[in-house]
C-alpha atoms as a PDB file:
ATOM      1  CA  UNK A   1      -8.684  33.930  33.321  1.00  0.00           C
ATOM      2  CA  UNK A   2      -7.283  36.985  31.166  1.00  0.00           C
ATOM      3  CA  UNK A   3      -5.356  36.739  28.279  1.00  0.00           C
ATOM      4  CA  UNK A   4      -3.195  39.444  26.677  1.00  0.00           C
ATOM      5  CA  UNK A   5      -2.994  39.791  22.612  1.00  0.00           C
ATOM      6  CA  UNK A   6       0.161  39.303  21.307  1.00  0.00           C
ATOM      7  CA  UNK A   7       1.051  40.167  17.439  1.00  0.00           C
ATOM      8  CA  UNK A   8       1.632  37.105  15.529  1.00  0.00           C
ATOM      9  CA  UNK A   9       4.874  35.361  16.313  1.00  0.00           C
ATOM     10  CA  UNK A  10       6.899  32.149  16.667  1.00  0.00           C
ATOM     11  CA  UNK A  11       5.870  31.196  20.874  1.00  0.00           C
ATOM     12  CA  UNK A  12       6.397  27.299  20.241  1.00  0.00           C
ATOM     13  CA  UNK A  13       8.753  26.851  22.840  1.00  0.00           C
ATOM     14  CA  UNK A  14      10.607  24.376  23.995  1.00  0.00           C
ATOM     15  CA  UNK A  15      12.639  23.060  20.867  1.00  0.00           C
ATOM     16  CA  UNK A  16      15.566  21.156  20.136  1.00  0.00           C
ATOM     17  CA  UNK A  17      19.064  23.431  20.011  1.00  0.00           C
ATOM     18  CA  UNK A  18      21.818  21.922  17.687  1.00  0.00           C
ATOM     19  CA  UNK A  19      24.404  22.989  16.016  1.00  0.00           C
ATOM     20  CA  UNK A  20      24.121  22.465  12.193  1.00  0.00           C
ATOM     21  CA  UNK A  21      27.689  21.233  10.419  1.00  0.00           C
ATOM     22  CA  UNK A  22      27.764  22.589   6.614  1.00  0.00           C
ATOM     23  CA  UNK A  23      30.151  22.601   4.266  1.00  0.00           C
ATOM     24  CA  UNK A  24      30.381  24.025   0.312  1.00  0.00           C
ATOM     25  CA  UNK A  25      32.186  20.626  -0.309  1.00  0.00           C
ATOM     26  CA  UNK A  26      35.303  22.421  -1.498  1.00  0.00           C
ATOM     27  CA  UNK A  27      36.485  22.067   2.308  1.00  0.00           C
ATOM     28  CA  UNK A  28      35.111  25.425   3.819  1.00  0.00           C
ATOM     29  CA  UNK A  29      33.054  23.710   6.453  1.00  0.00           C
ATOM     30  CA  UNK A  30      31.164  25.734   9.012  1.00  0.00           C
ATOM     31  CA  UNK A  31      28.694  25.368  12.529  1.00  0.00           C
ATOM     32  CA  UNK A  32      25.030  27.183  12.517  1.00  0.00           C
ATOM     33  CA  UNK A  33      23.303  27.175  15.693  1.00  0.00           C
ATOM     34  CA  UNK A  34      19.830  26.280  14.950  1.00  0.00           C
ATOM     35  CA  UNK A  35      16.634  26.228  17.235  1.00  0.00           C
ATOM     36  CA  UNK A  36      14.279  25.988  14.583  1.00  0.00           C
ATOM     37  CA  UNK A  37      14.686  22.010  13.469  1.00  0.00           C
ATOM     38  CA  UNK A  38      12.647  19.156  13.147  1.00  0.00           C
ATOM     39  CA  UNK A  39      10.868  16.127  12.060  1.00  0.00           C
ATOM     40  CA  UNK A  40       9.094  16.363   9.009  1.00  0.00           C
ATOM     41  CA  UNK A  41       8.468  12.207   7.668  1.00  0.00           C
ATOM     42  CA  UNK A  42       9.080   9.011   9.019  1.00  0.00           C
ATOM     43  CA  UNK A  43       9.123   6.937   5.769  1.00  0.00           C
ATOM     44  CA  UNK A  44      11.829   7.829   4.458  1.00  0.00           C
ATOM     45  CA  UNK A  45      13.675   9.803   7.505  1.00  0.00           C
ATOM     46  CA  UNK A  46      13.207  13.523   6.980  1.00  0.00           C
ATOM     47  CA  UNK A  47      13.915  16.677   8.405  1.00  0.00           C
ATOM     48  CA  UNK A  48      13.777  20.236   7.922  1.00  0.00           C
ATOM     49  CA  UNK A  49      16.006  23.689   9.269  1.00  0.00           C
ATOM     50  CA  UNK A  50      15.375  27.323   8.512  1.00  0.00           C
ATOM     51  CA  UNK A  51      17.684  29.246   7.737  1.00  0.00           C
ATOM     52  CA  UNK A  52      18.029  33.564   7.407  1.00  0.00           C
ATOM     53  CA  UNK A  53      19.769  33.992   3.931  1.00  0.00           C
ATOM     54  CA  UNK A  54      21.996  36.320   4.974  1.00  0.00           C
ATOM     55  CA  UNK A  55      23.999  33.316   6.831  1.00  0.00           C
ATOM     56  CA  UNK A  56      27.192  32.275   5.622  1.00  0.00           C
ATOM     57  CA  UNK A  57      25.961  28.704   6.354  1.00  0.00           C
ATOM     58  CA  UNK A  58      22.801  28.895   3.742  1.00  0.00           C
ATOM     59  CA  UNK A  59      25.396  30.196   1.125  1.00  0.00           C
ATOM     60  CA  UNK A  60      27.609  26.686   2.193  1.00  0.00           C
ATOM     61  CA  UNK A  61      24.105  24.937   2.303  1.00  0.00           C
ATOM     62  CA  UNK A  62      22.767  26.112  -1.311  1.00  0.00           C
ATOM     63  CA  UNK A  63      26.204  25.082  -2.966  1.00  0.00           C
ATOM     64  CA  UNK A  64      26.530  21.511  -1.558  1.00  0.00           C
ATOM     65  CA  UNK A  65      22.973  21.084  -0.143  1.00  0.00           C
ATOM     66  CA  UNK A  66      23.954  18.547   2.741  1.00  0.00           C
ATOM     67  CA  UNK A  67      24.100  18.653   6.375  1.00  0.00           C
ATOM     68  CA  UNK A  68      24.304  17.183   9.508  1.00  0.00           C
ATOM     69  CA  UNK A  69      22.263  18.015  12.532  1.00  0.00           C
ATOM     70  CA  UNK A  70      24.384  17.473  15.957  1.00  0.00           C
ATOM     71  CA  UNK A  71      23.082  16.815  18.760  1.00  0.00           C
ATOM     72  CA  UNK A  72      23.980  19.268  21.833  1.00  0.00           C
ATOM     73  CA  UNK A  73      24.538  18.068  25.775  1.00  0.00           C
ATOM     74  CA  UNK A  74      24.920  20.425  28.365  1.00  0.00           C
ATOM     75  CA  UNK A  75      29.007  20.293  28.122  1.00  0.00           C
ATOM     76  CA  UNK A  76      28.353  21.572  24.512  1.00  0.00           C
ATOM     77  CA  UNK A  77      25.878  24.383  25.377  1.00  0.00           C
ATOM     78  CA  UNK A  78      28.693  27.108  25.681  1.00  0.00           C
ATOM     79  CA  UNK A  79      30.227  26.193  22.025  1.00  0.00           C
ATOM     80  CA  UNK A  80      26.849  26.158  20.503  1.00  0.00           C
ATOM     81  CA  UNK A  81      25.847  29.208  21.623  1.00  0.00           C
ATOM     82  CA  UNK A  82      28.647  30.864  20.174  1.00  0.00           C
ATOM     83  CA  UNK A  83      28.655  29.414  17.275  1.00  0.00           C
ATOM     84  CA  UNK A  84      25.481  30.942  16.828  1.00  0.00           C
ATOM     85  CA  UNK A  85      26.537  34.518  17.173  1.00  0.00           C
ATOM     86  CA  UNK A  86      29.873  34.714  15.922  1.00  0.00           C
ATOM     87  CA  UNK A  87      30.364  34.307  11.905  1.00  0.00           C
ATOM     88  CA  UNK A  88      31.956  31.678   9.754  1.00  0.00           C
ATOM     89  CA  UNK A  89      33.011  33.846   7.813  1.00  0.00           C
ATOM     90  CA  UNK A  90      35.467  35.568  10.193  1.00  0.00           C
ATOM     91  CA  UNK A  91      36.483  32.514  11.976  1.00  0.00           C
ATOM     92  CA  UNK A  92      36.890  28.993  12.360  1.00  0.00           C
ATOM     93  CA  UNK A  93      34.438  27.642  15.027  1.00  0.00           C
ATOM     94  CA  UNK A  94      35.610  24.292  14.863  1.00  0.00           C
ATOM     95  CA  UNK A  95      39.170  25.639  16.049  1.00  0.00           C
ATOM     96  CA  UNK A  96      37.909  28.048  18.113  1.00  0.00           C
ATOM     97  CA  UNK A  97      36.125  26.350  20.391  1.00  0.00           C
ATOM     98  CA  UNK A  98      38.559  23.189  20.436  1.00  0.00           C
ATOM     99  CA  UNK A  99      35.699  20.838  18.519  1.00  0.00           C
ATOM    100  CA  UNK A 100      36.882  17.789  16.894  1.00  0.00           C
ATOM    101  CA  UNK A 101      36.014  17.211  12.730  1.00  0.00           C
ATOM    102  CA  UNK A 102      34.738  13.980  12.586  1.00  0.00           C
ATOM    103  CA  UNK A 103      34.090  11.889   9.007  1.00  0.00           C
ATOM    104  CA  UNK A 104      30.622  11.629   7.989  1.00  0.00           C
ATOM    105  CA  UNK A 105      29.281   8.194   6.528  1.00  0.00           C
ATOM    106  CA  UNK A 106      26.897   9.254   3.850  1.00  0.00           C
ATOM    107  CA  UNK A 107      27.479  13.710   3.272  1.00  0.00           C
ATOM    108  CA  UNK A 108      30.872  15.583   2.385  1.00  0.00           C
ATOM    109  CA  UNK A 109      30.278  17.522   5.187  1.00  0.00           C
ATOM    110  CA  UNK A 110      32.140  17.211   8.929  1.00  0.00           C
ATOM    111  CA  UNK A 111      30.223  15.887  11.734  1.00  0.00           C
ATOM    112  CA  UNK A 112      30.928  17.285  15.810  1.00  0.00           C
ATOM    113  CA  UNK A 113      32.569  14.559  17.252  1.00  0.00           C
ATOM    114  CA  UNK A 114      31.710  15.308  20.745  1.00  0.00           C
ATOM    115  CA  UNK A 115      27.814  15.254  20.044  1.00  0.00           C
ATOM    116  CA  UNK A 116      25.809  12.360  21.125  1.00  0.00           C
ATOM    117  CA  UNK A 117      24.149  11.943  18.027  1.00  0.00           C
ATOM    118  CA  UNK A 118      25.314  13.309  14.019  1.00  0.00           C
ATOM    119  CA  UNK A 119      22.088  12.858  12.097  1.00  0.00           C
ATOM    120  CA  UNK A 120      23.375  12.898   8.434  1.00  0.00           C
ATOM    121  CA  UNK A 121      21.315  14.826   5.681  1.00  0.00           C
ATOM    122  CA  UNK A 122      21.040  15.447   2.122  1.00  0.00           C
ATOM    123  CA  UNK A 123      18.520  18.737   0.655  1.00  0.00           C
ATOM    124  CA  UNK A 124      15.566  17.495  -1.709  1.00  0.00           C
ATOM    125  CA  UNK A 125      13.972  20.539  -0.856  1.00  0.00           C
ATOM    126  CA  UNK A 126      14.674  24.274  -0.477  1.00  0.00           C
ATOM    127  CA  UNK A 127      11.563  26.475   0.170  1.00  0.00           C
ATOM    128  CA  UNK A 128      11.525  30.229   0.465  1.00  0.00           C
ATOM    129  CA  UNK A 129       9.309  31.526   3.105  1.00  0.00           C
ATOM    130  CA  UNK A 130      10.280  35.083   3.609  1.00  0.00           C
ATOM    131  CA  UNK A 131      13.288  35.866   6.441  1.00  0.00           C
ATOM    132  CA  UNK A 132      14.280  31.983   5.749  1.00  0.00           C
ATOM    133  CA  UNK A 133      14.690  29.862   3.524  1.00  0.00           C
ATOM    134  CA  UNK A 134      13.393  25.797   4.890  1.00  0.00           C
ATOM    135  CA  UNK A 135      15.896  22.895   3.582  1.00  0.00           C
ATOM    136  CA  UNK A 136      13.862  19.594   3.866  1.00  0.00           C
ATOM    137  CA  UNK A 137      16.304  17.102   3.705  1.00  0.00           C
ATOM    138  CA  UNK A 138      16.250  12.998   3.823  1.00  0.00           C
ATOM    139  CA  UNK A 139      18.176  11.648   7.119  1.00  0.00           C
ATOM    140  CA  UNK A 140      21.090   9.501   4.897  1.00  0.00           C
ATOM    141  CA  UNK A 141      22.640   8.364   8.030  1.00  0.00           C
ATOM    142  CA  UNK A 142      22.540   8.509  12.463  1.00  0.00           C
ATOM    143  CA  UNK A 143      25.744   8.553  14.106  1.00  0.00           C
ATOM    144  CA  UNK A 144      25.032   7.569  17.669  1.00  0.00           C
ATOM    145  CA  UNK A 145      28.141   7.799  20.597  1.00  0.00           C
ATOM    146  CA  UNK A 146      28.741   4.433  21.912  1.00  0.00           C
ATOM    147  CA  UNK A 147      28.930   5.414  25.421  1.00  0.00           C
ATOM    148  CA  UNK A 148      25.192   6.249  25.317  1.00  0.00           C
ATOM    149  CA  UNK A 149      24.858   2.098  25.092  1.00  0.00           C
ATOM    150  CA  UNK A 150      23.570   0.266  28.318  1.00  0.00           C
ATOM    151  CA  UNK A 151      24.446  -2.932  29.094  1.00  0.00           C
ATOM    152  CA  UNK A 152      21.318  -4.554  26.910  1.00  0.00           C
ATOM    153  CA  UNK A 153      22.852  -2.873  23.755  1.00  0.00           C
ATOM    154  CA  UNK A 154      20.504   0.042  24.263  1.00  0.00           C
ATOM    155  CA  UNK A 155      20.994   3.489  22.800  1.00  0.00           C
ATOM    156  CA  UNK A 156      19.771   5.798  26.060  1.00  0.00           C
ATOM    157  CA  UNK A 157      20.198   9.402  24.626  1.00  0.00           C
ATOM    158  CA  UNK A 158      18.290  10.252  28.241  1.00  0.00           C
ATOM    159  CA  UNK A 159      21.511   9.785  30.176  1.00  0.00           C
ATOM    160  CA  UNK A 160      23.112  12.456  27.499  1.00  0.00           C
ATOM    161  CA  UNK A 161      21.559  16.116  29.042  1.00  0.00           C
ATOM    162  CA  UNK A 162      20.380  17.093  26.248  1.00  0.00           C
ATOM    163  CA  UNK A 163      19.540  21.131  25.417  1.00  0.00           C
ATOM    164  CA  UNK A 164      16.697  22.715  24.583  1.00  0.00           C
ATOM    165  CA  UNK A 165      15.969  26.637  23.962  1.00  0.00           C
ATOM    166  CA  UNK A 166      12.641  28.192  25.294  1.00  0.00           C
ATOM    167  CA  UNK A 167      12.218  32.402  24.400  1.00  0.00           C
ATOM    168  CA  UNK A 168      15.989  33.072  24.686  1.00  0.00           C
ATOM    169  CA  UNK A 169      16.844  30.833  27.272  1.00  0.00           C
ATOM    170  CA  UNK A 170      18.732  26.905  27.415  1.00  0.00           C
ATOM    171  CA  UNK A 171      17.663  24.482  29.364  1.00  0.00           C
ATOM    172  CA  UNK A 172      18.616  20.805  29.985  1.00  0.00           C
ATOM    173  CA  UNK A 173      15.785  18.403  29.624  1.00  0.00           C
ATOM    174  CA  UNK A 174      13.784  18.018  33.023  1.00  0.00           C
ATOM    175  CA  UNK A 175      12.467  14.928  34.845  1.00  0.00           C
ATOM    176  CA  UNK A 176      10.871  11.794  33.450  1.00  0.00           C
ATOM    177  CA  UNK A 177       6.803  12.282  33.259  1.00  0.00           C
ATOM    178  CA  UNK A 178       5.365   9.358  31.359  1.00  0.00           C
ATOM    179  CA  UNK A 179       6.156   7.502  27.827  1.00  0.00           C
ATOM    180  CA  UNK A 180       4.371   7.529  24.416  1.00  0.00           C
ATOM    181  CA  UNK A 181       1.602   5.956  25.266  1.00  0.00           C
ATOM    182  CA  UNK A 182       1.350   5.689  28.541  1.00  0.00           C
ATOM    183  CA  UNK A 183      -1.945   6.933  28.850  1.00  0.00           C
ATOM    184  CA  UNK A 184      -3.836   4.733  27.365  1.00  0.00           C
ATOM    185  CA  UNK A 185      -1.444   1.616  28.562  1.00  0.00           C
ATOM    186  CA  UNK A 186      -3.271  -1.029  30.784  1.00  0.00           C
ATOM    187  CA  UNK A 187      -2.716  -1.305  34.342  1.00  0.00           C
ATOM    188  CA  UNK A 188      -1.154  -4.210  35.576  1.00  0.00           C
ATOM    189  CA  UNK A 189      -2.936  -6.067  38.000  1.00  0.00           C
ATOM    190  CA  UNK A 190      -1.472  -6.024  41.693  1.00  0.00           C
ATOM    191  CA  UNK A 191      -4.148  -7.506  43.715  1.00  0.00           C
ATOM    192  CA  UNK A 192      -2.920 -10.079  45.910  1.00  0.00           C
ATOM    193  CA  UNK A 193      -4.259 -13.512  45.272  1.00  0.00           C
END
């Protein structure tokens, strides 16, 4: 087997794309596209998003320092990628792209209505790293879409089509392989008695 050598470089592919609500609280509210988010604690709920400086959304993010993560399906793939190459600064992406402002619970900052899932945050962190800036932040609230309920009461995100971005690409999540756990879990027993 041959290997090339690559210079150093961010290859941790697939991840989770979302598009990041902000607001500076003063009701200029904008939509980051973000593929660099994730879980960071358990106990309490945190997560983390990097974000280049030059962004109009990290200038939103260091004067209010909340957020909410949404969630992206496949009919949202289209909005989210341009919202992550157009500027809030020149438009209105909400309006633009026909997405509905929703109330948050917890954060003075608008959640997506049309996302599966609004994870509400609040910044106890900012740490400089060089190109970005990472804003941990404590998960205040989870806003999850009703119609994602089965008939147990069951949230199934599954049934959502979720996105994910792998080296410039978006994908919709692929076919059921196993669970946590699975491969340790005992076998049931199916001998005939």
């Amino acid at each position: 087997m041959s290997k090339q050598i690559w210079k150093p470089g961010n290859m941790l592919y697939p991840v989770p794309a979302v598009m990041v609500t902000v607001s500076d609280g003063q009701g200029n509210d904008n939509i980051i596209t973000i593929a660099w988010a994730g879980t960071i604690n358990s106990d309490p709920a945190m997560v983390s998003i990097s974000v280049r400086k030059s962004r109009y959304s990290h200038e939103l993010l260091m004067k209010n320092k909340e957020f909410v993560i949404n969630l992206v399906t496949k009919e949202l793939t289209f909005a989210m990628d341009y919202c992550g190459v157009k500027s809030g600064r020149d438009i209105d992406k909400f309006q633009t792209m026909k997405l509905t402002k929703g109330k948050a619970s917890s954060v003075n900052v608008p959640i997506i209505e049309e996302s599966p899932v609004n994870i509400e945050c609040k910044v106890t962190q900012v740490l400089e790293l060089g190109s970005h800036d990472m804003f941990l932040a404590e998960v205040t609230a989870v806003l999850a879409d009703e119609k994602y309920m089965d008939e147990n009461g069951r949230f199934d995100l599954n049934k959502s089509n979720l996105v994910a971005y792998s080296h410039g690409q978006y994908f919709t999540l692929g076919k059921y392989v196993g669970k946590f756990g699975y491969s340790v879990q005992k076998k049931k027993n199916t001998k005939k008695k």
